[in-house]
N, C-alpha and C. Protein backbone atom coordinates (compact mmCIF):
# COMPACT_ATOMS: atom_id res chain seq x y z
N UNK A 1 -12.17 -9.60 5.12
CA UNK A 1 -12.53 -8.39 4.41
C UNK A 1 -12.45 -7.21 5.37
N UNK A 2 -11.88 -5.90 5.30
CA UNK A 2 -12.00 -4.83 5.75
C UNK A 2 -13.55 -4.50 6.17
N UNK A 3 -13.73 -3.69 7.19
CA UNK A 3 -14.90 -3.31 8.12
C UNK A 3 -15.85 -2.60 6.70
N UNK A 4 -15.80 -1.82 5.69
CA UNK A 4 -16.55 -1.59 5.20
C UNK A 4 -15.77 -1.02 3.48
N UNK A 5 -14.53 -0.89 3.70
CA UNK A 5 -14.11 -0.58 2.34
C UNK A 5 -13.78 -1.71 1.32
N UNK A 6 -13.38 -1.80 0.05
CA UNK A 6 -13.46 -2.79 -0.74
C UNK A 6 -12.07 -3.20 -0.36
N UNK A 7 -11.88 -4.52 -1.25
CA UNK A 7 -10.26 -5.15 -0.90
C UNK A 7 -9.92 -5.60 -2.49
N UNK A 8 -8.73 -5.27 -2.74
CA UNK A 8 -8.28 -5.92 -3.93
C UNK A 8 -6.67 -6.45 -3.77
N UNK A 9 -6.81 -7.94 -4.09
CA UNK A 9 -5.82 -8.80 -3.08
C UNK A 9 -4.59 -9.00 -4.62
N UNK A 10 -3.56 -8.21 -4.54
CA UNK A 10 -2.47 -8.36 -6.15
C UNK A 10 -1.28 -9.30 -5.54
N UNK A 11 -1.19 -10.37 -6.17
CA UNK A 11 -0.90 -11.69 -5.79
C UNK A 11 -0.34 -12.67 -6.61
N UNK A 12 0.93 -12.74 -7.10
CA UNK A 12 1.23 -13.64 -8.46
C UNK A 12 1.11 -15.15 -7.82
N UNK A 13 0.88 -15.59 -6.82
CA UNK A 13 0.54 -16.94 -6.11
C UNK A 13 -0.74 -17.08 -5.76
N UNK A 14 -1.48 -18.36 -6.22
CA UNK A 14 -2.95 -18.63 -5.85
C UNK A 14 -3.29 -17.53 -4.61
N UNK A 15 -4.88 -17.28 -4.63
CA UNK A 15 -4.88 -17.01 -3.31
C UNK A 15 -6.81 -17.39 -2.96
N UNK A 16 -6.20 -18.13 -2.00
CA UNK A 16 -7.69 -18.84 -1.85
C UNK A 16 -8.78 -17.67 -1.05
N UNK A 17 -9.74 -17.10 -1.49
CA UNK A 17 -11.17 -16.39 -1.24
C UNK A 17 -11.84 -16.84 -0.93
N UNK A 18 -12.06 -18.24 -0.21
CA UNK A 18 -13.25 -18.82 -0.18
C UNK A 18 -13.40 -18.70 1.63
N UNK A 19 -12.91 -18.21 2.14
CA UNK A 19 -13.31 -17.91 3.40
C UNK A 19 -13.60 -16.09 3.83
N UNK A 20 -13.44 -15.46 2.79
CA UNK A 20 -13.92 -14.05 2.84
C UNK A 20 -15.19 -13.72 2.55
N UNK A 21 -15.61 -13.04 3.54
CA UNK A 21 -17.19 -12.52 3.52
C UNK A 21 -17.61 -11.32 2.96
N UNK A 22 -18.09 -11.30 1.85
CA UNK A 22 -17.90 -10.21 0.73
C UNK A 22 -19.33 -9.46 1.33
N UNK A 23 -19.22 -8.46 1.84
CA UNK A 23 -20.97 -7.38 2.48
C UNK A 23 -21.38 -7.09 1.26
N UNK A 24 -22.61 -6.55 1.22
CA UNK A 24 -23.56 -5.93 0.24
C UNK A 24 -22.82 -4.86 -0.26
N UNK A 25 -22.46 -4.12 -0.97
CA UNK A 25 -21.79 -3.21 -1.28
C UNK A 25 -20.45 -3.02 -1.51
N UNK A 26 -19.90 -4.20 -1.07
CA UNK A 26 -18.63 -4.09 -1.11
C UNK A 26 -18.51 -5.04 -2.24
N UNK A 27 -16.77 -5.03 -2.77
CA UNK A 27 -16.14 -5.79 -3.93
C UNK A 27 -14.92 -6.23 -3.73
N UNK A 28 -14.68 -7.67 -4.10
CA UNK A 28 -13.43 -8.07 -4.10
C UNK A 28 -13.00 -8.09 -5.31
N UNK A 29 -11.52 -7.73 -5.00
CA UNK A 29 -10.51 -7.69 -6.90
C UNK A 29 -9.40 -8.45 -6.29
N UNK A 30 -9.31 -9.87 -7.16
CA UNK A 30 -7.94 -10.57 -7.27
C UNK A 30 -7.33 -9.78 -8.27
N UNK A 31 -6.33 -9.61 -8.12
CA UNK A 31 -5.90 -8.99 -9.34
C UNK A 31 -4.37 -9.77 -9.70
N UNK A 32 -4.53 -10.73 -10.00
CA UNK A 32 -2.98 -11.73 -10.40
C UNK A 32 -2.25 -11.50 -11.54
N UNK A 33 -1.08 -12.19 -11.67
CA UNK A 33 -0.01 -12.15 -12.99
C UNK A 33 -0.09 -10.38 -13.23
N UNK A 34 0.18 -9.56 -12.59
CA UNK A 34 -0.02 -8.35 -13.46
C UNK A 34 1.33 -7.79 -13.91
N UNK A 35 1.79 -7.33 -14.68
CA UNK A 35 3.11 -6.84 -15.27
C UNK A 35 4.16 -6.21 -13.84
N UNK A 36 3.67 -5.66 -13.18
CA UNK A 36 4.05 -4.54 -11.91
C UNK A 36 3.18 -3.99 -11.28
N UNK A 37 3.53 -3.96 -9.92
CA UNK A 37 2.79 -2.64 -9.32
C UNK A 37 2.10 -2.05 -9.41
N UNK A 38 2.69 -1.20 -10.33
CA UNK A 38 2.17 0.18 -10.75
C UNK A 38 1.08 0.19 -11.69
N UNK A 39 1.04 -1.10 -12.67
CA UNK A 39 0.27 -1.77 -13.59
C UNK A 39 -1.20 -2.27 -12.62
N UNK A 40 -0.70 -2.49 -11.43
CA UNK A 40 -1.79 -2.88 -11.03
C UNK A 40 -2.56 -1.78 -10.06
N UNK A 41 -2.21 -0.94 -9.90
CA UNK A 41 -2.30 0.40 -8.95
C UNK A 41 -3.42 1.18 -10.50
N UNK A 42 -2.67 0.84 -11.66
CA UNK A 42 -3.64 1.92 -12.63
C UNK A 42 -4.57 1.30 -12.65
N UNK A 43 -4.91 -0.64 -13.17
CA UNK A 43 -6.10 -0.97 -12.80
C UNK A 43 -6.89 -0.63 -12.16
N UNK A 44 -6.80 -0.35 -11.33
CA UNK A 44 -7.66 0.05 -9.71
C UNK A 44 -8.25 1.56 -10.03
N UNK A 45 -6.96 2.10 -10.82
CA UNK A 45 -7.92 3.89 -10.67
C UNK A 45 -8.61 3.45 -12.15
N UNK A 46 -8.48 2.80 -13.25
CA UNK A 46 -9.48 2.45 -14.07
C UNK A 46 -10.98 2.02 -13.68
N UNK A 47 -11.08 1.65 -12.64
CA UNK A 47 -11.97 0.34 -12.16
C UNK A 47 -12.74 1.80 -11.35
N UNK A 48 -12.21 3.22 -11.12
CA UNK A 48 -12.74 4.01 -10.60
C UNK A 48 -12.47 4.62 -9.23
N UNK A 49 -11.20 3.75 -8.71
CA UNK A 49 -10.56 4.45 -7.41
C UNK A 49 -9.79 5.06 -7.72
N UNK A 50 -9.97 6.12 -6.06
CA UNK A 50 -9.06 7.40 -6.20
C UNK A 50 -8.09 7.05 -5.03
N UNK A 51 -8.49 6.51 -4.49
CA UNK A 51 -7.70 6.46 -2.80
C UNK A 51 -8.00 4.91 -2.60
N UNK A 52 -6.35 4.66 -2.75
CA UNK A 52 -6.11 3.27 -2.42
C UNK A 52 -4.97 2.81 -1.63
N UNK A 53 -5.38 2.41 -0.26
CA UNK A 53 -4.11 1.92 0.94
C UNK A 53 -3.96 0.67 0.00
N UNK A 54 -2.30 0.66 0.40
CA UNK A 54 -1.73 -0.53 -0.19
C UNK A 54 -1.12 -0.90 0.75
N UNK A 55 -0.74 -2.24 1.52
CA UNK A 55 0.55 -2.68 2.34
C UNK A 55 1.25 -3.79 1.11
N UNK A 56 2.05 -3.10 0.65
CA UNK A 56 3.23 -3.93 0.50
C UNK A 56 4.72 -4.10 1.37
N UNK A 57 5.22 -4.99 0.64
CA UNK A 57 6.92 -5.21 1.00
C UNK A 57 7.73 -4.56 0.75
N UNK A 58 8.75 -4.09 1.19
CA UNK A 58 9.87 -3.00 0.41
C UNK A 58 10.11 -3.22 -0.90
N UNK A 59 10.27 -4.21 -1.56
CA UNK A 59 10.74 -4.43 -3.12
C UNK A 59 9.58 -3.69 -3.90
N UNK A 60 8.18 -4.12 -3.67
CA UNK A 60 6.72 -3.83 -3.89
C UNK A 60 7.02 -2.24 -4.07
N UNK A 61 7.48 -1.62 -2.58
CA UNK A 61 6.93 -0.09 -2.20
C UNK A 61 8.32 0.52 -3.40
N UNK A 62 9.75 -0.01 -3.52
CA UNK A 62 10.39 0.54 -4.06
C UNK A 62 10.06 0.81 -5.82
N UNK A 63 9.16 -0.19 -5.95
CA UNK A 63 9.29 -0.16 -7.49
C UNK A 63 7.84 1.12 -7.45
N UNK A 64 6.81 1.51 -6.51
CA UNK A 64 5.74 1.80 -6.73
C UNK A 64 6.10 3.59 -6.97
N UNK A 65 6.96 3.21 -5.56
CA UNK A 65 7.85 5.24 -5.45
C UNK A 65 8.75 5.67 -6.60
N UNK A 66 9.24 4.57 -7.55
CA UNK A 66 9.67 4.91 -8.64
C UNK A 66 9.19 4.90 -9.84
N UNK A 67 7.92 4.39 -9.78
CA UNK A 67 7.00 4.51 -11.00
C UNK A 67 6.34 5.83 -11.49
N UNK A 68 5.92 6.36 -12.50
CA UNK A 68 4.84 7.20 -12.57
C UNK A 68 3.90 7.65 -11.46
N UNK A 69 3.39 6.46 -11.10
CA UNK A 69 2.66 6.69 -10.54
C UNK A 69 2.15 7.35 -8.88
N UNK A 70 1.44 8.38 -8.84
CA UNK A 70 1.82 9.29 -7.57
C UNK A 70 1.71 8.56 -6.04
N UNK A 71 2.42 8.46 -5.63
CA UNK A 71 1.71 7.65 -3.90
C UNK A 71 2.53 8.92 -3.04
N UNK A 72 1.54 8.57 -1.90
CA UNK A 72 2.01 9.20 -0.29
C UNK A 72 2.25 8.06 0.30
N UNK A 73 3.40 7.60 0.83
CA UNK A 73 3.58 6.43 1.67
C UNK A 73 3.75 6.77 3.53
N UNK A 74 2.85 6.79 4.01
CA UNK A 74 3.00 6.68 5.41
C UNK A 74 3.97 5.38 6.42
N UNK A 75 4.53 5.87 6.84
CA UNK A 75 5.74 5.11 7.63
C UNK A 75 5.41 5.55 8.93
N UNK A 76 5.52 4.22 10.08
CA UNK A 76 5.44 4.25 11.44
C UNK A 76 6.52 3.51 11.84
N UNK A 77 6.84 3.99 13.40
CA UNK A 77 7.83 3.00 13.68
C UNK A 77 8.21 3.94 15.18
N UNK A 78 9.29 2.91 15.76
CA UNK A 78 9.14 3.19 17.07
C UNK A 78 10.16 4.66 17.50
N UNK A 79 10.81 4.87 16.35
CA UNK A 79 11.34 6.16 16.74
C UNK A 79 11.47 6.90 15.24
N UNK A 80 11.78 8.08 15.37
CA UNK A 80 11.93 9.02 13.98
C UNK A 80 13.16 8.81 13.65
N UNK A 81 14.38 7.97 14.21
CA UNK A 81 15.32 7.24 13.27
C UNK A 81 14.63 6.01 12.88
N UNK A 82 14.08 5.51 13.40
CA UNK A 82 13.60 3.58 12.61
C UNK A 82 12.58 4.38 10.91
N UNK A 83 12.27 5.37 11.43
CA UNK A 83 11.46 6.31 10.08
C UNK A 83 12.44 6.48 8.75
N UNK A 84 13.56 7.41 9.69
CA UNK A 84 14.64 7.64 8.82
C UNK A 84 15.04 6.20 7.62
N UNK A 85 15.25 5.37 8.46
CA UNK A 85 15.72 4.20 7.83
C UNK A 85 15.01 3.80 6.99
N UNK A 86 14.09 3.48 7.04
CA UNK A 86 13.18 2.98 6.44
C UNK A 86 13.13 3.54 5.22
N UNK A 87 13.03 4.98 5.58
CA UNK A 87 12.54 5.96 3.80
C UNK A 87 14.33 5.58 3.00
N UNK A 88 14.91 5.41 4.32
CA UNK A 88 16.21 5.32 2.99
C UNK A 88 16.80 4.04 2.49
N UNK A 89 15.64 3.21 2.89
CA UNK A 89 16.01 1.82 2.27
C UNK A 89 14.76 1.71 0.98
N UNK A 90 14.13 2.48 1.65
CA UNK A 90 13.04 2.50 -0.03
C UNK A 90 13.42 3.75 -1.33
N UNK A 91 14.92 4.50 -0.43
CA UNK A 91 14.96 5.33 -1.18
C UNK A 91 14.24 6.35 -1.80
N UNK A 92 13.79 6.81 -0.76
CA UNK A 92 13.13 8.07 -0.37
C UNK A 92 13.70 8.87 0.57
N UNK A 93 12.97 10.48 0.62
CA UNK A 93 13.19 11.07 1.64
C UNK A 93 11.86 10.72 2.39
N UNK A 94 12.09 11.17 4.12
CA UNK A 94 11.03 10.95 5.05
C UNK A 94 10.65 12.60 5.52
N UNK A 95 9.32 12.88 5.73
CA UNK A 95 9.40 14.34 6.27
C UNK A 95 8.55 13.20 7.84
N UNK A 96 9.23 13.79 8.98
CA UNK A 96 8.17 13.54 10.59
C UNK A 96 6.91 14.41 10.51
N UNK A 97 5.75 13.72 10.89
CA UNK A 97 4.85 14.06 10.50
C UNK A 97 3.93 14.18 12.02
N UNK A 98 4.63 12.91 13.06
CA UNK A 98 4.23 13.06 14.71
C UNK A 98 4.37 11.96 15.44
N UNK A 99 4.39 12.62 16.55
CA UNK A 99 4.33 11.33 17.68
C UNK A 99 2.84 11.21 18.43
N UNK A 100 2.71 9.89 18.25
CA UNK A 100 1.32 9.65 19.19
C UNK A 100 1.95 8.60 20.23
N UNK A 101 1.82 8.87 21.28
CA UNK A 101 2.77 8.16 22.42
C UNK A 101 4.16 7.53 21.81
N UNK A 102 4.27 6.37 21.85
CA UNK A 102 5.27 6.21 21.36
C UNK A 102 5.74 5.56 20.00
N UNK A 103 4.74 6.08 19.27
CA UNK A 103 4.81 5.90 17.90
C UNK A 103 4.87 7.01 16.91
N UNK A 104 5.97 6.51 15.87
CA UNK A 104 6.04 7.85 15.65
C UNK A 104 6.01 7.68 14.02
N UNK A 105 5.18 8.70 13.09
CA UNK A 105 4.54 8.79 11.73
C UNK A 105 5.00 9.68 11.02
N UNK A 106 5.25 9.21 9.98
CA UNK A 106 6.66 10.17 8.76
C UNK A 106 5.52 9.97 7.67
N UNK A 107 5.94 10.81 6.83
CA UNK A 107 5.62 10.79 5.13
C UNK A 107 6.63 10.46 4.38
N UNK A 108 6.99 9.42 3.19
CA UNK A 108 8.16 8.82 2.43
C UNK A 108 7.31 9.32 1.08
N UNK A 109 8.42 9.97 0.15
CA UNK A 109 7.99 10.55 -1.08
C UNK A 109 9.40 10.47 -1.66
């Protein structure tokens, strides 16, 4: 489980919970079989979130940037071409956003 924010694990394959330590306040959401993505991204703002990190896979992030639905996708990587690439395999543009030593952080929209 994350240090103090909730986790909601979207997963069309079992996924075993029984070794996660759920804190007082916090909530876990399996959220399985869901139609798409994006289907499962509205769940979540139903359920009352506004701000939700997601790590998905490129297939995941491509269908999410083409949905309705609004995301900011943050991209890291070891140079502002590995950035480039990236936004244009998800088919996006990338704006550089900075370097912190040698890492370097784009916005994909």
């Amino acid at each position: 489980m994350p240090k103090s924010a909730n986790l909601a694990i979207l997963s069309r394959d079992f996924v075993d919970t029984s070794h996660l330590i759920v804190a007082e306040g916090q909530r876990l959401h399996v959220l399985g079989e869901m139609p798409s993505v994006s289907e499962a991204i509205r769940e979540l703002v139903s359920l009352g979130y506004s701000r939700i990190h997601v790590e998905f896979g490129p297939t995941s992030m491509r269908e999410l940037l083409a949905s309705e639905v609004r995301v900011s996708l943050f991209l890291s990587g070891p140079s502002e071409r590995s950035l480039e690439q990236a936004a244009q395999a998800l088919g996006s543009k990338m704006e550089h956003l900075a370097q912190v030593d040698d890492l370097h952080l784009g916005l994909a929209r």
